[in-house]
N, C-alpha and C. Protein backbone atom coordinates (compact mmCIF):
# COMPACT_ATOMS: atom_id res chain seq x y z
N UNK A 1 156.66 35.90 104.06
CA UNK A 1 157.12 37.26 104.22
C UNK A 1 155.92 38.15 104.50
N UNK A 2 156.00 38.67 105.97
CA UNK A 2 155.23 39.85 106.05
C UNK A 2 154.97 41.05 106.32
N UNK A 3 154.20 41.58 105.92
CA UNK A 3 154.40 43.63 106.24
C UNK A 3 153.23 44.22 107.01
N UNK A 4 153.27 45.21 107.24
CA UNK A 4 152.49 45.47 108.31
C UNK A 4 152.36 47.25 107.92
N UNK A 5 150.70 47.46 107.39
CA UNK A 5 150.94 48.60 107.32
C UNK A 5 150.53 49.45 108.78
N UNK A 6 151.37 50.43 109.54
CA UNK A 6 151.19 50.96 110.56
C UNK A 6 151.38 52.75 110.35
N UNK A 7 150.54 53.47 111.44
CA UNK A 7 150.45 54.67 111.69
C UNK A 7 151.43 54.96 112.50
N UNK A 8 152.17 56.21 112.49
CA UNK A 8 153.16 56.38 113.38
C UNK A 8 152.41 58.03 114.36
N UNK A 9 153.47 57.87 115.78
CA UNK A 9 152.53 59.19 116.19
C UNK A 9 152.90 60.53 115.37
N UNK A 10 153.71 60.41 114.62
CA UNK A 10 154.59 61.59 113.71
C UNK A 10 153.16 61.74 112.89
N UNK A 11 152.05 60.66 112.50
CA UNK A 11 151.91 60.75 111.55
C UNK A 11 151.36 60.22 110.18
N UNK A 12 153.20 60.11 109.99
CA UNK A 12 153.09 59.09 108.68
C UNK A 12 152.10 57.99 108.93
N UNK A 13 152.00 57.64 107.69
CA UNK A 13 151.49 55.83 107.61
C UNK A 13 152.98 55.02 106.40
N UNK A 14 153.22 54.18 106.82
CA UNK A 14 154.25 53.12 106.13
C UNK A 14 154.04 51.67 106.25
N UNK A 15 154.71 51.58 105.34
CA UNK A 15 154.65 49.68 105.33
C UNK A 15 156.22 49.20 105.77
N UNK A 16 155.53 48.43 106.74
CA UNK A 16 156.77 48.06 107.87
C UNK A 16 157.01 46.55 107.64
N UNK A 17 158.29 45.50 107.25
CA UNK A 17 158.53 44.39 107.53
C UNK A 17 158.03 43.91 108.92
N UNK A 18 157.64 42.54 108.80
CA UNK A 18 157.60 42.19 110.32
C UNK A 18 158.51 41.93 111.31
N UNK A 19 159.96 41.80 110.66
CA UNK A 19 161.05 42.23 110.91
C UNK A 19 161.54 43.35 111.87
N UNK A 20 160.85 44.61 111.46
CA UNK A 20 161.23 45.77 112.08
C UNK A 20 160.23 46.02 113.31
N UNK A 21 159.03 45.12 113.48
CA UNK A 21 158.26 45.50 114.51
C UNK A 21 159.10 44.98 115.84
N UNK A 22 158.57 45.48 116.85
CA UNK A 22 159.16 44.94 118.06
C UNK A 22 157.93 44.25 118.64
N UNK A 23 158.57 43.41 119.40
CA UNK A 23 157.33 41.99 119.53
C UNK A 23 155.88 42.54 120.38
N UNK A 24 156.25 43.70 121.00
CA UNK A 24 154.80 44.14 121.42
C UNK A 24 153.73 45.21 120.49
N UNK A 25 154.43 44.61 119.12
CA UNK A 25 153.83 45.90 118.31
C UNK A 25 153.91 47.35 118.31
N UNK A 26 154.03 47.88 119.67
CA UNK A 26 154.28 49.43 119.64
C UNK A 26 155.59 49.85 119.17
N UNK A 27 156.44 49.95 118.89
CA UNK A 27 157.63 50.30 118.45
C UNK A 27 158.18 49.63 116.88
N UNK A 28 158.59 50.12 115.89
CA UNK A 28 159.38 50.01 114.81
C UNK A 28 160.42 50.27 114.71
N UNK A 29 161.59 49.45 114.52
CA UNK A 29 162.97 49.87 114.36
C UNK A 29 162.52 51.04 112.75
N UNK A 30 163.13 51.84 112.14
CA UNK A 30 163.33 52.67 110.99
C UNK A 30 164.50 52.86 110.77
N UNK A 31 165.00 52.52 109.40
CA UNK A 31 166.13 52.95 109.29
C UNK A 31 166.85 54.50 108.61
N UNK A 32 168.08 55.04 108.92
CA UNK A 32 168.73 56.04 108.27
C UNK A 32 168.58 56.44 107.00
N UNK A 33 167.66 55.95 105.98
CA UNK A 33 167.95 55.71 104.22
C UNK A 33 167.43 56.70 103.79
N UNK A 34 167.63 57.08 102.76
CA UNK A 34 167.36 57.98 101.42
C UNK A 34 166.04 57.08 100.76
N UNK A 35 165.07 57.71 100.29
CA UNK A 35 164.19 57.54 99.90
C UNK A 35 164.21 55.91 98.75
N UNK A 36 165.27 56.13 98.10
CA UNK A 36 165.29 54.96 96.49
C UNK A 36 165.58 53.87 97.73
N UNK A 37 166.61 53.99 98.68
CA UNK A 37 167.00 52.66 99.72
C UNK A 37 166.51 52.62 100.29
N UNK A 38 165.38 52.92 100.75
CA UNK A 38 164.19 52.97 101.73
C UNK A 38 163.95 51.50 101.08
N UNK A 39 162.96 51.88 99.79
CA UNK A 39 161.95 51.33 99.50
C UNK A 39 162.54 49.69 99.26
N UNK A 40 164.36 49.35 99.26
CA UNK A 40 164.89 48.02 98.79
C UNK A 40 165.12 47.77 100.11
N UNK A 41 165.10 48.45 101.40
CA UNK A 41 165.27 47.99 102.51
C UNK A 41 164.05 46.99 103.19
N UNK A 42 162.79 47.56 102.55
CA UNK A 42 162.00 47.39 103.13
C UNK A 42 161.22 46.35 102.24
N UNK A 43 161.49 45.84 101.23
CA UNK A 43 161.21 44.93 99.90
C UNK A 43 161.59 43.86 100.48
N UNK A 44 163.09 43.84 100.40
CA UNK A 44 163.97 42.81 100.83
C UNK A 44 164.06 42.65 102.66
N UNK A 45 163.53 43.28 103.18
CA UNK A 45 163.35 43.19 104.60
C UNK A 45 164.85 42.77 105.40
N UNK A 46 165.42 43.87 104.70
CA UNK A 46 166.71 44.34 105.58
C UNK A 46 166.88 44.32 107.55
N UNK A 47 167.68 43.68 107.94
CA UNK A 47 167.67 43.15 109.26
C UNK A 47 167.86 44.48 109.92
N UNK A 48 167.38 44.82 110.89
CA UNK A 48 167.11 46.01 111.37
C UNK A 48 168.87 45.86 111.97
N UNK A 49 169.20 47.57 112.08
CA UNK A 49 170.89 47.61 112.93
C UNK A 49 170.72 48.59 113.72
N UNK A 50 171.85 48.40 114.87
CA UNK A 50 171.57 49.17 116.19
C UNK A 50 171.97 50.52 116.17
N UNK A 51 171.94 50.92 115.31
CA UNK A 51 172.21 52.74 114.91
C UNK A 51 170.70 52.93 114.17
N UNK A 52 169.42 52.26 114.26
CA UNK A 52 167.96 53.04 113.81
C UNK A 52 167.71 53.25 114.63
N UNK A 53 166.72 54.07 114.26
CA UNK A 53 166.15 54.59 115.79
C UNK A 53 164.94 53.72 115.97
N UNK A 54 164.59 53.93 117.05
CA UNK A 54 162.68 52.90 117.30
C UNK A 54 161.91 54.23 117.48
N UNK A 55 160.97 53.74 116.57
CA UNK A 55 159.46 55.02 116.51
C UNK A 55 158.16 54.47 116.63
N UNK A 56 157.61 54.87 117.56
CA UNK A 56 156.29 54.56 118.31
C UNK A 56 155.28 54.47 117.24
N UNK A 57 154.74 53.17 117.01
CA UNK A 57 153.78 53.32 116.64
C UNK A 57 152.34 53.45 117.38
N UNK A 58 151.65 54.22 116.27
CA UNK A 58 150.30 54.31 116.95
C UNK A 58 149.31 53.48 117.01
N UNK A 59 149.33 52.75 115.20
CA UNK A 59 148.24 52.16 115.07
C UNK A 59 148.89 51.03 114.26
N UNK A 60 148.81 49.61 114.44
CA UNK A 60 148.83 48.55 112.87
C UNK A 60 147.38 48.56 112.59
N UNK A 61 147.37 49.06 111.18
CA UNK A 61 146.25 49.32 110.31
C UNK A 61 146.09 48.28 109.61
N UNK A 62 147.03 47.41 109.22
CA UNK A 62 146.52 45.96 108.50
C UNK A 62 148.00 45.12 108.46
N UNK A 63 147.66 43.95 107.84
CA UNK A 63 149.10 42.71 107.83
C UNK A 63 148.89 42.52 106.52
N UNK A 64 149.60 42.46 105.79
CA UNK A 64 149.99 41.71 104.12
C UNK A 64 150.74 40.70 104.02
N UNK A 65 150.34 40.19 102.99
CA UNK A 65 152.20 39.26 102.63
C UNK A 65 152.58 40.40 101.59
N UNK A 66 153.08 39.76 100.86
CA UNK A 66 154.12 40.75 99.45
C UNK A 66 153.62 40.48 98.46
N UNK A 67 153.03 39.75 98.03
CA UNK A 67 152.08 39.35 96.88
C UNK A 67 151.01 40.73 97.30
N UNK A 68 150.29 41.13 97.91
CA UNK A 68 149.74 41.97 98.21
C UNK A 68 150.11 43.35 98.05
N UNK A 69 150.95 43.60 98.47
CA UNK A 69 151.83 45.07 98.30
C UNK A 69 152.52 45.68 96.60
N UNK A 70 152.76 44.02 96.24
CA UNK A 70 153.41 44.57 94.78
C UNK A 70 154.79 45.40 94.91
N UNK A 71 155.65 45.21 96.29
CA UNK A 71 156.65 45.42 95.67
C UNK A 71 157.77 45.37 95.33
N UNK A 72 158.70 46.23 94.70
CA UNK A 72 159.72 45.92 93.53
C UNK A 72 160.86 45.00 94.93
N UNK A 73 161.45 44.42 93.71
CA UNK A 73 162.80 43.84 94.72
C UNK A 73 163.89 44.51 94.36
């Protein structure tokens, strides 16, 4: 299982499943969630659905596994 922490052009910085990247790296599916379901979407690496939007990323700043990140399930 892996995550990917990336810069967005918005901005933010987040930790992204590798799941949600799109295979050329620039783009992240994100999903609709409220902050508490954010964080179990992205734990459990929830299968991205065709109502997120894709948001450009700027930068992948590093790769983890989950042992690394610490987090909750």
């Amino acid at each position: 299982m892996m995550y990917y922490i990336v810069e967005f052009f918005s901005g933010s910085v987040e930790v992204v499943p590798d799941s949600w990247l799109l295979e050329d790296g620039n783009w992240s599916y994100w999903p609709h969630s409220r902050a508490d379901k954010l964080l179990k979407d992205i734990a459990k690496k929830r299968v991205p659905e065709r109502s997120w939007k894709k948001c450009r990323v700027k930068k992948v700043m590093r790769k983890c596994g989950k042992t690394s990140l610490h987090m909750p399930v």
